[in-house]
C-alpha atoms as a PDB file:
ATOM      1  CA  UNK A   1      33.770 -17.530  62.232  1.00  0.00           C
ATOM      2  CA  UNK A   2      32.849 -19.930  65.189  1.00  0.00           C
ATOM      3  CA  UNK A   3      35.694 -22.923  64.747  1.00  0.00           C
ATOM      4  CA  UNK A   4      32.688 -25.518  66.573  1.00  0.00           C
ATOM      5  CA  UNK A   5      30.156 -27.819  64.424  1.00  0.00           C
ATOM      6  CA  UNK A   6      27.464 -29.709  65.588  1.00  0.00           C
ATOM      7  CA  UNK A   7      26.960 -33.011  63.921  1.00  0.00           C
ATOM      8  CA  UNK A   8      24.054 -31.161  62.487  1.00  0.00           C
ATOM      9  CA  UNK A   9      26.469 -28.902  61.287  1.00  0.00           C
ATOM     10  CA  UNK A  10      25.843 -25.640  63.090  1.00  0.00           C
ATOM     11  CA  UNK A  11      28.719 -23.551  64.139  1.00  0.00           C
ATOM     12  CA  UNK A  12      28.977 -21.981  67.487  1.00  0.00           C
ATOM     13  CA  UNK A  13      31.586 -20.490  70.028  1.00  0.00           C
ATOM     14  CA  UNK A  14      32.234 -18.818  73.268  1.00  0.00           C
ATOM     15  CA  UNK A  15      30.281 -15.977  71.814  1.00  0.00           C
ATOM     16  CA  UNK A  16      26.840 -18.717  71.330  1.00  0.00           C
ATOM     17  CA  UNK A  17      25.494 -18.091  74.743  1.00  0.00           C
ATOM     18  CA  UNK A  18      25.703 -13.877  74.643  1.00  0.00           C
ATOM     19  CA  UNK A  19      23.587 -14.329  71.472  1.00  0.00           C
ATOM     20  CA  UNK A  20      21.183 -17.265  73.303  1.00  0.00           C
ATOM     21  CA  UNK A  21      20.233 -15.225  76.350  1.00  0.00           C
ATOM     22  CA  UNK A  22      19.886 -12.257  74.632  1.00  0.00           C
ATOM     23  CA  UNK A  23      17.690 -13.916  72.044  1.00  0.00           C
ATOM     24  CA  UNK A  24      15.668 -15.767  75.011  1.00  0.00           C
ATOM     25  CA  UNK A  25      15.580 -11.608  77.229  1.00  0.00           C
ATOM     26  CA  UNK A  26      14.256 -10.516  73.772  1.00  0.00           C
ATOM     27  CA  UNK A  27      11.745 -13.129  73.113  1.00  0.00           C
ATOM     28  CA  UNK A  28      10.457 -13.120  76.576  1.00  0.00           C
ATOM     29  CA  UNK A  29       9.777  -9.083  76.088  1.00  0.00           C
ATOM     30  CA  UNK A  30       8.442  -9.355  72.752  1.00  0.00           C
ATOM     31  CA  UNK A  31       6.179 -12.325  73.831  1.00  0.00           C
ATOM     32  CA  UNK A  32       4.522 -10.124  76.826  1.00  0.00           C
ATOM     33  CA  UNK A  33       4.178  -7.016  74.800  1.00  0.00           C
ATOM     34  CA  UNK A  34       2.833  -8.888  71.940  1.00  0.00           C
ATOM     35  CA  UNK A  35       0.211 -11.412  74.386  1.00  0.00           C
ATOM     36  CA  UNK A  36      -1.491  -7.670  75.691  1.00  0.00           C
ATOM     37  CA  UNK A  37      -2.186  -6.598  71.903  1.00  0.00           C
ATOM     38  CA  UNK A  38      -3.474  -9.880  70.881  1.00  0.00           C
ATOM     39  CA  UNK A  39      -5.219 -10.494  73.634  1.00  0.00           C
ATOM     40  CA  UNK A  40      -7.632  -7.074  72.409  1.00  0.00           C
ATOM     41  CA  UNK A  41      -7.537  -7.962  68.420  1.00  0.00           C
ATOM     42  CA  UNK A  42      -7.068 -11.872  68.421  1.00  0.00           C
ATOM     43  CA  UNK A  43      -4.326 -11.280  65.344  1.00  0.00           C
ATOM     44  CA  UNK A  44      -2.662 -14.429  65.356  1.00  0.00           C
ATOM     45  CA  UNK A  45       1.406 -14.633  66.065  1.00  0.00           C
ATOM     46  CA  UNK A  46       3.463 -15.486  63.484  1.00  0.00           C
ATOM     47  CA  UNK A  47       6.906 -16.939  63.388  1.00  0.00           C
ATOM     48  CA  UNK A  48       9.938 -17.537  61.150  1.00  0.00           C
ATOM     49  CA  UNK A  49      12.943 -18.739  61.563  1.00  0.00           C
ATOM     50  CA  UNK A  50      15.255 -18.472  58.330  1.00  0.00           C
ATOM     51  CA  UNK A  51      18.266 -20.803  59.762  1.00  0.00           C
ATOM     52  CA  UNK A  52      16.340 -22.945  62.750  1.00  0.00           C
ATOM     53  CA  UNK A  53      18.672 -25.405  63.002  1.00  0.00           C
ATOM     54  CA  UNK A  54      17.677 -28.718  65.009  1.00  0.00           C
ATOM     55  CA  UNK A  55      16.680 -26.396  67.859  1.00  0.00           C
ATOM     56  CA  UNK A  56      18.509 -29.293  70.725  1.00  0.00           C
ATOM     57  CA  UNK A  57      22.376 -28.545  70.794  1.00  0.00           C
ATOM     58  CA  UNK A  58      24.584 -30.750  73.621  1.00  0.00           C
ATOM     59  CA  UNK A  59      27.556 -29.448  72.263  1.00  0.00           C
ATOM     60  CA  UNK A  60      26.394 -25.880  72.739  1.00  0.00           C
ATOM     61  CA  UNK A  61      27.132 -26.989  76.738  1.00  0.00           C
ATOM     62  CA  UNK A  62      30.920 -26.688  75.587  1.00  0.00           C
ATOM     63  CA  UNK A  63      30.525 -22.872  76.278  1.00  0.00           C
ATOM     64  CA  UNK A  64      27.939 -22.587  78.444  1.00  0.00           C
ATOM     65  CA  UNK A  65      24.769 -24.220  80.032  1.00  0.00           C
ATOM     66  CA  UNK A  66      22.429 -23.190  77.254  1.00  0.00           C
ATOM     67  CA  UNK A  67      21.625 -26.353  75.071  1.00  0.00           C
ATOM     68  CA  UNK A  68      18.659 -25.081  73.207  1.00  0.00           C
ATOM     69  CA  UNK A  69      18.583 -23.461  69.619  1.00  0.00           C
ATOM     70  CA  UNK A  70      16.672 -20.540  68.444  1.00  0.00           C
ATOM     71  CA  UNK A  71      12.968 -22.180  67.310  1.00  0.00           C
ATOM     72  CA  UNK A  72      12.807 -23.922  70.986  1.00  0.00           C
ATOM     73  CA  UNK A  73      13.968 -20.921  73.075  1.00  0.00           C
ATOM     74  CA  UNK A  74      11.014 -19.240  71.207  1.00  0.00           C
ATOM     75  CA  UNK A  75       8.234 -21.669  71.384  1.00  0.00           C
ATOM     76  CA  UNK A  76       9.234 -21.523  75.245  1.00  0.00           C
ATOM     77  CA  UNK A  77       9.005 -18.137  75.619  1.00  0.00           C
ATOM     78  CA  UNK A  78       5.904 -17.676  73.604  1.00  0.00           C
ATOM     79  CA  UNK A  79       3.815 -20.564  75.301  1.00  0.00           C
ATOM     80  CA  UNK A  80       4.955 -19.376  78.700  1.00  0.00           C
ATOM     81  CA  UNK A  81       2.576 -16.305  77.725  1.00  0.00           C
ATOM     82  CA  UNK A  82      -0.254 -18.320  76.123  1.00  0.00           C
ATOM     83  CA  UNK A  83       0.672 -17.758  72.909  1.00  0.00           C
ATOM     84  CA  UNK A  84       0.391 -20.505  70.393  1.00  0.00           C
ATOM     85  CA  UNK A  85       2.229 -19.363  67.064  1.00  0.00           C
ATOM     86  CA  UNK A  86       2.286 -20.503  63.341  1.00  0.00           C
ATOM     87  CA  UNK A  87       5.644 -21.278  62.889  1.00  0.00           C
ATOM     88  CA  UNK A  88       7.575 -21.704  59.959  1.00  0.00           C
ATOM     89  CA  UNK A  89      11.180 -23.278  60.134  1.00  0.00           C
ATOM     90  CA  UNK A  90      13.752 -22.927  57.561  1.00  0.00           C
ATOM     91  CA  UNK A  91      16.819 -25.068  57.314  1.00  0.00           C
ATOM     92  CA  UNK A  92      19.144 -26.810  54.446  1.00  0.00           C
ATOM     93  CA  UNK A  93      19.447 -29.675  56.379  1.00  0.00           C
ATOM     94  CA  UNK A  94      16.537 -32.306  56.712  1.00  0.00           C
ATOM     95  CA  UNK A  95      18.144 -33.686  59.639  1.00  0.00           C
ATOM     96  CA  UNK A  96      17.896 -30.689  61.502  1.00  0.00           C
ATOM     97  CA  UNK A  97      14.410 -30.457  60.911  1.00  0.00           C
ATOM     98  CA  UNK A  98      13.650 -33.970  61.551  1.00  0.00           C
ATOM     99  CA  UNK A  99      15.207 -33.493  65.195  1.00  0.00           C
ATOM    100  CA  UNK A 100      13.537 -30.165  65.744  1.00  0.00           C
ATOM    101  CA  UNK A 101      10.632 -32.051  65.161  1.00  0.00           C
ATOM    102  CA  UNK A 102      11.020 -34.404  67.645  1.00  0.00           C
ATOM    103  CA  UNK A 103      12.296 -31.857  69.840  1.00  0.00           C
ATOM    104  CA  UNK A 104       8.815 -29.848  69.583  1.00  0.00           C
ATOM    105  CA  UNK A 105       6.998 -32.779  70.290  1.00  0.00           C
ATOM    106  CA  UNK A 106       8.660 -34.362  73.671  1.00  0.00           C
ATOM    107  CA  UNK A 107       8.704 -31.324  74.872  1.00  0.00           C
ATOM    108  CA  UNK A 108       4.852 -30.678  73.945  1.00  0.00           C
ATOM    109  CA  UNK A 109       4.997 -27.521  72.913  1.00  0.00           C
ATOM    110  CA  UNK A 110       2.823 -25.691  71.355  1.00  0.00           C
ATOM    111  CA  UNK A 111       2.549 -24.264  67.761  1.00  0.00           C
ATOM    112  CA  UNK A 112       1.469 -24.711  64.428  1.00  0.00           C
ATOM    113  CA  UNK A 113       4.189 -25.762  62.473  1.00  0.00           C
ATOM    114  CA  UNK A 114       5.766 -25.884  58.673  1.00  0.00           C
ATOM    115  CA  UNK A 115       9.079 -27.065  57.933  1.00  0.00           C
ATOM    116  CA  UNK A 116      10.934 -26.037  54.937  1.00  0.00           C
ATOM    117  CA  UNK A 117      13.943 -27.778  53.480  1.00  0.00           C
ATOM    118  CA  UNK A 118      16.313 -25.719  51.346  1.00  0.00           C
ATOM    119  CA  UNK A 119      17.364 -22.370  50.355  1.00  0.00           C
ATOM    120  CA  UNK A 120      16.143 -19.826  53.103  1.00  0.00           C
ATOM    121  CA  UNK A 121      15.550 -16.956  50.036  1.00  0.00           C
ATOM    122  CA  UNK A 122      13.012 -19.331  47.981  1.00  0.00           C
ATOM    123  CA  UNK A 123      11.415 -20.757  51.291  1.00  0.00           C
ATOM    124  CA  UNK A 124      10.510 -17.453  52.732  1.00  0.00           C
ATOM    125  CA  UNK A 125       8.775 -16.481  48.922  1.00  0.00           C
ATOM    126  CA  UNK A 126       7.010 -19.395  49.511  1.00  0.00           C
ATOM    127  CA  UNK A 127       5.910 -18.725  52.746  1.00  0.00           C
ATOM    128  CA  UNK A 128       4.813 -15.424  51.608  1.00  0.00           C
ATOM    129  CA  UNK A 129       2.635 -16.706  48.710  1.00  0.00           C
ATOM    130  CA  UNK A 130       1.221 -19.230  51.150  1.00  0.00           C
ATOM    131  CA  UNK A 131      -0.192 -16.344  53.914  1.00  0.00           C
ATOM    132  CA  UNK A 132      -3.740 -15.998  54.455  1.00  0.00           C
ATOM    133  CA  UNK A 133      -5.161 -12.512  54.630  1.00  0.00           C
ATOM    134  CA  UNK A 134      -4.691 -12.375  58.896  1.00  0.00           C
ATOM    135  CA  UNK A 135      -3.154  -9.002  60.280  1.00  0.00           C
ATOM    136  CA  UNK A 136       0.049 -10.818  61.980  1.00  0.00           C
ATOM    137  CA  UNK A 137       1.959  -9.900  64.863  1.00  0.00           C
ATOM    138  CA  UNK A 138       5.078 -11.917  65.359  1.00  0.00           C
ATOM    139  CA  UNK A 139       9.158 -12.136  64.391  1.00  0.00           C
ATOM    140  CA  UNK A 140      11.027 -13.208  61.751  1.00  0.00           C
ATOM    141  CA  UNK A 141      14.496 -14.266  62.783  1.00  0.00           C
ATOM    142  CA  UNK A 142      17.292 -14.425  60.963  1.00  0.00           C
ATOM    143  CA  UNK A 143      21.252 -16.178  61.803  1.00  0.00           C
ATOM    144  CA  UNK A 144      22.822 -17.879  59.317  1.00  0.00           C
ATOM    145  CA  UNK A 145      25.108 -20.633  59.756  1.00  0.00           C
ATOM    146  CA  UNK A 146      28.503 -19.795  58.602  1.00  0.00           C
ATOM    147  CA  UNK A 147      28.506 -17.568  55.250  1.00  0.00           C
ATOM    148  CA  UNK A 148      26.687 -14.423  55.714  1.00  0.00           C
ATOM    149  CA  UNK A 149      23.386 -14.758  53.491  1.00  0.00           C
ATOM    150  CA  UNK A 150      20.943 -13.050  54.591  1.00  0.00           C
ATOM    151  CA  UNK A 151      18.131 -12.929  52.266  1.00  0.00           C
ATOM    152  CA  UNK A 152      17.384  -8.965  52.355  1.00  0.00           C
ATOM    153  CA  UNK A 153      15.444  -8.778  48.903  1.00  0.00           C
ATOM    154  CA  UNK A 154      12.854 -11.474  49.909  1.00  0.00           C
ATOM    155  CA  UNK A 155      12.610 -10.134  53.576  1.00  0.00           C
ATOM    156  CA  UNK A 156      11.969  -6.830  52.452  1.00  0.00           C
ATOM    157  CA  UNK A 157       9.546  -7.592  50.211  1.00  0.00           C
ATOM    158  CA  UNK A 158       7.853 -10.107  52.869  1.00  0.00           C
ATOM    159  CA  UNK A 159       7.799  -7.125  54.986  1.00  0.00           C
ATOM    160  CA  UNK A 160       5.582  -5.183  51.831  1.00  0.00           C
ATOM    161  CA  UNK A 161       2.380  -7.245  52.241  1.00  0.00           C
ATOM    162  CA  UNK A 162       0.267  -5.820  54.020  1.00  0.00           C
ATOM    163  CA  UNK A 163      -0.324  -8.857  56.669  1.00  0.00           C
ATOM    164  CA  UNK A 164       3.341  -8.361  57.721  1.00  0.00           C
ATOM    165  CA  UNK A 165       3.466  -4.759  58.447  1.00  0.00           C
ATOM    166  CA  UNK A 166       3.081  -5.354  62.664  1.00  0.00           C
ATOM    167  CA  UNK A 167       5.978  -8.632  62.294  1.00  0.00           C
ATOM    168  CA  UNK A 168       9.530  -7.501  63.657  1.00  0.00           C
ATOM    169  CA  UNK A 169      13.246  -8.626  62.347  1.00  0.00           C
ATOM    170  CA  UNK A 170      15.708  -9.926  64.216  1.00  0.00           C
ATOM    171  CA  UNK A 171      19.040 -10.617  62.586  1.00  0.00           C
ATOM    172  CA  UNK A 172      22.334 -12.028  64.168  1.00  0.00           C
ATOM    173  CA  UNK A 173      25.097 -10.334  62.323  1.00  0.00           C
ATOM    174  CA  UNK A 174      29.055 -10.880  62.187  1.00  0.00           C
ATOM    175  CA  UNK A 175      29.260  -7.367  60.807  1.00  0.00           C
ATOM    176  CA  UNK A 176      33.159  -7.954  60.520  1.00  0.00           C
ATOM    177  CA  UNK A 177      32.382 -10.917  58.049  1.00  0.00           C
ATOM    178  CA  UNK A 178      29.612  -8.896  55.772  1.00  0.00           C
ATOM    179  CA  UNK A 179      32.059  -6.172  55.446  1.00  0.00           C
ATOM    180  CA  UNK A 180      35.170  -8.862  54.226  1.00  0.00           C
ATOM    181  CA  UNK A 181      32.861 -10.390  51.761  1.00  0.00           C
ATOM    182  CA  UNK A 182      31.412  -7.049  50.252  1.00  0.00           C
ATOM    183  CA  UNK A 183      34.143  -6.646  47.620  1.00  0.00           C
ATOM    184  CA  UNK A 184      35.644 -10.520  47.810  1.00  0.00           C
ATOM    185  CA  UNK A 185      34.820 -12.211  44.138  1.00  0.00           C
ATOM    186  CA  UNK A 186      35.167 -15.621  45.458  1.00  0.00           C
ATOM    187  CA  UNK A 187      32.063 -15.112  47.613  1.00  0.00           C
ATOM    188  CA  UNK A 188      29.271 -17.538  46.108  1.00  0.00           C
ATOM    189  CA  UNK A 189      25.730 -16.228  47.251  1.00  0.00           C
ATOM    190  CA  UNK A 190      24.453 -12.910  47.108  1.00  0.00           C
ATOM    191  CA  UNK A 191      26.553 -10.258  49.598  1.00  0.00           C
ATOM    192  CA  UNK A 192      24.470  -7.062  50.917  1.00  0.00           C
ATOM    193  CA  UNK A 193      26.742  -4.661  51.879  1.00  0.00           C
ATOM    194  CA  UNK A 194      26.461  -3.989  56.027  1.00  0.00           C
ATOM    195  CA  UNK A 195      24.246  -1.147  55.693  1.00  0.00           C
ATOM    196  CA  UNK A 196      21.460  -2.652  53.233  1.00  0.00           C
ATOM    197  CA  UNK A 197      21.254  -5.727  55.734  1.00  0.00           C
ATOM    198  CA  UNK A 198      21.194  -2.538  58.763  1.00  0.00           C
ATOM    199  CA  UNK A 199      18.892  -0.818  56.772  1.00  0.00           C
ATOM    200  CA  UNK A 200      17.432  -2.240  53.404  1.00  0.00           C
ATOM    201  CA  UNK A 201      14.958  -4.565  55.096  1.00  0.00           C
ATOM    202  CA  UNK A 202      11.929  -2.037  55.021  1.00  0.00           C
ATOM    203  CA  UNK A 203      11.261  -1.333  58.646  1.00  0.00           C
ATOM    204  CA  UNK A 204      11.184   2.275  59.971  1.00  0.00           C
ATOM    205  CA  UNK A 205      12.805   1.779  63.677  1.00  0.00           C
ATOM    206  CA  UNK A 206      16.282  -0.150  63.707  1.00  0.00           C
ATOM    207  CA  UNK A 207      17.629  -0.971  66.801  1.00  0.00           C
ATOM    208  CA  UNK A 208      21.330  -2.365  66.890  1.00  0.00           C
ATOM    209  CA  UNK A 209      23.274  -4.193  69.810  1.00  0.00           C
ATOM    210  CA  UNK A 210      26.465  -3.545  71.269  1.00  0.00           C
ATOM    211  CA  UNK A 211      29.035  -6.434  70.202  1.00  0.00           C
ATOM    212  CA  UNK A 212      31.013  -8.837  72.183  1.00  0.00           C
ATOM    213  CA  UNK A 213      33.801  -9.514  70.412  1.00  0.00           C
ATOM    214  CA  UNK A 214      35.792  -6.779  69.353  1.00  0.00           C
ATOM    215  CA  UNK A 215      37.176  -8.113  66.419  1.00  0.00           C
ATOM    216  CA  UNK A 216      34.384 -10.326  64.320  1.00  0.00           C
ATOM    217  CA  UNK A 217      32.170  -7.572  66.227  1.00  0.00           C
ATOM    218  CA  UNK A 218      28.717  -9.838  66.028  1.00  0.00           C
ATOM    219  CA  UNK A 219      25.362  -7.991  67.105  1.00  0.00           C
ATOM    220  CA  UNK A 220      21.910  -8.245  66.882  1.00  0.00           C
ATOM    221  CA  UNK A 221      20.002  -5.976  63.782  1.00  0.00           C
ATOM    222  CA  UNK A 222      16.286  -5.853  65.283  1.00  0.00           C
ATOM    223  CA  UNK A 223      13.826  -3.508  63.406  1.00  0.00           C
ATOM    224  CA  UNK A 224      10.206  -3.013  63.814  1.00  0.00           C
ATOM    225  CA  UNK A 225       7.293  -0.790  62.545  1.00  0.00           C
ATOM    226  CA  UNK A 226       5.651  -0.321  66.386  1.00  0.00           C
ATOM    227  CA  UNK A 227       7.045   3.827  67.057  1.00  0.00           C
ATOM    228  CA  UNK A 228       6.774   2.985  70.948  1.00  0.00           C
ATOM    229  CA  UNK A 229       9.819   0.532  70.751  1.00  0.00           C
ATOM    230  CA  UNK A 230      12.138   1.853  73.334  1.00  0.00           C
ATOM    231  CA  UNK A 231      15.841   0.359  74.004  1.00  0.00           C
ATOM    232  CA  UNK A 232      16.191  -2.758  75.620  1.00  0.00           C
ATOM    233  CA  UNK A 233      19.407  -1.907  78.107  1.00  0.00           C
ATOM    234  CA  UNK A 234      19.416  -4.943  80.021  1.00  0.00           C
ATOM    235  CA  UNK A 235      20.851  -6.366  76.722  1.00  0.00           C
ATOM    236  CA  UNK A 236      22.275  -3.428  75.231  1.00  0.00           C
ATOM    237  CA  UNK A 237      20.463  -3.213  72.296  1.00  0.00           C
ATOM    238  CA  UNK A 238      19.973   0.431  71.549  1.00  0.00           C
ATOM    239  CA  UNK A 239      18.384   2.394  68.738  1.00  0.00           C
ATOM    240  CA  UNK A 240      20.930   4.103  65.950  1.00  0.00           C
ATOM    241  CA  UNK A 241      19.697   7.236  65.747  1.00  0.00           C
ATOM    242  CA  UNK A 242      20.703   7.513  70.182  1.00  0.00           C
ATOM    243  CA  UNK A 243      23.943   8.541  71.118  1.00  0.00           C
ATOM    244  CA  UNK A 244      24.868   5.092  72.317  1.00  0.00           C
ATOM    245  CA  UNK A 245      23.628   3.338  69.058  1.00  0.00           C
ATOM    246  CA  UNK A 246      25.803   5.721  66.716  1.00  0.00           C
ATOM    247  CA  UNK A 247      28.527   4.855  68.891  1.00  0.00           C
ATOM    248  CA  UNK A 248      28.021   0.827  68.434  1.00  0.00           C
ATOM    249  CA  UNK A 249      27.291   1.746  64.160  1.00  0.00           C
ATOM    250  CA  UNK A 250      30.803   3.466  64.051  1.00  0.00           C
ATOM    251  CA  UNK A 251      32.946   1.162  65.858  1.00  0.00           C
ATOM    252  CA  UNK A 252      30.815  -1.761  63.510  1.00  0.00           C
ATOM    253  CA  UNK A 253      31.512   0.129  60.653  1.00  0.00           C
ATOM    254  CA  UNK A 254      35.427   1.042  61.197  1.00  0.00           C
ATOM    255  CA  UNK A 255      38.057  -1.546  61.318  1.00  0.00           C
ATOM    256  CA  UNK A 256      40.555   0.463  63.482  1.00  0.00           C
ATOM    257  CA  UNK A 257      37.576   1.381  66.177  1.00  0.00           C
ATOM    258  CA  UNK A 258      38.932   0.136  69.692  1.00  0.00           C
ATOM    259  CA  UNK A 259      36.631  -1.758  72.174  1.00  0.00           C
ATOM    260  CA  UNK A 260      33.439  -0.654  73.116  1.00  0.00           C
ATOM    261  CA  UNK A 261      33.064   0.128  77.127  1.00  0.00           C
ATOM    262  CA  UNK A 262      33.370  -2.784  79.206  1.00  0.00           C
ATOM    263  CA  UNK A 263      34.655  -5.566  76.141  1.00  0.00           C
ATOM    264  CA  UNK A 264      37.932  -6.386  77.718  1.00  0.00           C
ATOM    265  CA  UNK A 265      40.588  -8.038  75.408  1.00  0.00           C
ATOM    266  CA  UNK A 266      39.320 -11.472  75.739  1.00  0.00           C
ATOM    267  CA  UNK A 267      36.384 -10.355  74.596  1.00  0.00           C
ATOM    268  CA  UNK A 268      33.195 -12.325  75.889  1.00  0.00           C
ATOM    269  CA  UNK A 269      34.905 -12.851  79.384  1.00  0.00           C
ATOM    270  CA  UNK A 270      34.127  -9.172  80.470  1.00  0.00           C
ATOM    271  CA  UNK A 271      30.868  -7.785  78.558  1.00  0.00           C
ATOM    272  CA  UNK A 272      29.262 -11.529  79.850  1.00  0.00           C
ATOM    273  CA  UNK A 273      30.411 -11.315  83.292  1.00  0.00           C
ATOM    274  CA  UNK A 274      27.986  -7.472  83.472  1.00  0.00           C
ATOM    275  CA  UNK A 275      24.896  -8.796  81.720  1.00  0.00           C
ATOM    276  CA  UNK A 276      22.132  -9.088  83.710  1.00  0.00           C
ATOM    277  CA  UNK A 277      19.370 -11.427  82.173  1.00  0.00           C
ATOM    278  CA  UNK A 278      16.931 -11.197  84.762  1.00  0.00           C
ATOM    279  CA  UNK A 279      13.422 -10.022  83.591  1.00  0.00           C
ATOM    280  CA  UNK A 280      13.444  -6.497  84.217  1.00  0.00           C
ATOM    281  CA  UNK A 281      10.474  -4.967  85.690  1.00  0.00           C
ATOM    282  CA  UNK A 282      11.041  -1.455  84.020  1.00  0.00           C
ATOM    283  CA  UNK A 283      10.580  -3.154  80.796  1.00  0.00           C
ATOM    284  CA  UNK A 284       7.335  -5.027  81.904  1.00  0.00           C
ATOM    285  CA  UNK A 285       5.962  -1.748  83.153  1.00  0.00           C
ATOM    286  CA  UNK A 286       6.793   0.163  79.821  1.00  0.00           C
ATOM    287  CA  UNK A 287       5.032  -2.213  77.874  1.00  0.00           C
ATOM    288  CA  UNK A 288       1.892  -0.985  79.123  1.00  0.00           C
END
């Protein structure tokens, strides 16, 4: 796992800015595609984020140039397309929270938001018992800090009612991790095995993203309801049931797999150096 903590205590590594421009290419599509429905029903954009953090990370410049957490890159994103989400932000630590806060505020961004302190599993019931009867669009997000505990049961029955049906999952995965702790004993939260976090969250279309690092082999789950969802291959994020997203599910899933194309030894040094994070206007044009 990432060997850097924050003095919130967030871990990161080399591999923290793949998974924070990706996240920022992802929420800058699903912000456009989502601003031309809502702009014809006036559904309101919802937003969770099940492991926020304080959402303002210097330390994160020890890798990169990217200082901004999860919640922040989204409310950017978002705003930049008029959107003005309810946002609910999920974190153990009050501190974090109590930054991100702050953070929201100097930079005057816009939202409507509710902070929840403690376990991610009871906060999302919460939140669920606590909707109002709106059709949302919108994303819940999911990257937890260190042990892999990804509340499945709670997401997928979030994803049951029927306001949620239109809100997409993203998850940040170190599939390596999940599949150490399946069988370990000494594990002390609830373990999903890989392929109920891949595929036990209750969405129809699962698209999966080719890793980084060849060893702890970390990739983004995203799944969604919306048929028309095509790949996204400006950040190689591909659906499983393609050729190229079996191929990313069976070097995930075996422990002897070698590299995918273009992951070099080092790792991040060579799959980075390709990406191109630039909007793409293919994608803009498809979301039409």
């Amino acid at each position: 796992m990432p060997k850097d903590t924050t003095s919130t205590g967030q871990q990161y590594s080399r591999s923290t800015p793949y998974k924070l421009k990706a996240f920022r290419y992802l929420m800058g599509y699903h912000s456009r595609v989502c601003k031309l429905i809502l702009q014809k029903t006036r559904q309101p954009y919802i937003y969770i984020d099940l492991n926020c953090g304080a959402g303002y990370q210097p330390d994160y410049k020890k890798f990169g140039n990217e200082v901004l957490g999860s919640p922040i890159i989204a409310l950017q994103e978002l705003n930049e397309q008029g959107i003005e989400p309810i946002c609910h932000f999920c974190d153990t630590n009050p501190e974090s929270l109590k930054i991100l806060e702050s953070t929201i505020q100097e930079l005057k961004l816009q939202c409507v938001a509710s902070y929840w302190l403690g376990d991610n599993s009871q906060s999302l019931q919460e939140i669920s018992q606590s909707l109002n009867k709106s059709q949302f669009h919108g994303l819940v997000y999911s990257d937890p800090n260190g042990k892999q505990d990804f509340p499945i049961q709670e997401i997928k029955s979030t994803f049951q009612l029927s306001q949620m049906q239109k809100v997409d999952l993203l998850m940040n995965v170190a599939t390596t991790y999940v599949k150490r702790w399946e069988t370990n004993p000494k594990a002390n939260w609830k373990v999903y095995p890989l392929r109920e976090i891949i595929n036990g969250h209750g969405k129809e279309y699962i698209f999966v993203r080719e890793p980084e690092n060849r060893s702890l082999k970390w990739t983004f789950i995203y799944a969604t309801n919306w048929a028309k969802q095509k790949n996204l291959n400006k950040i190689r994020l591909y659906g499983i049931n393609s050729d190229l997203g079996k191929g990313i599910l069976e070097h995930i899933f075996n422990p002897k797999s070698n590299p995918l194309p273009g992951i070099y030894e080092d790792g991040s040094i060579a799959i980075q150096g390709q990406l191109d994070f630039s909007t793409c206007r293919e994608d803009e044009a498809d979301e039409q």
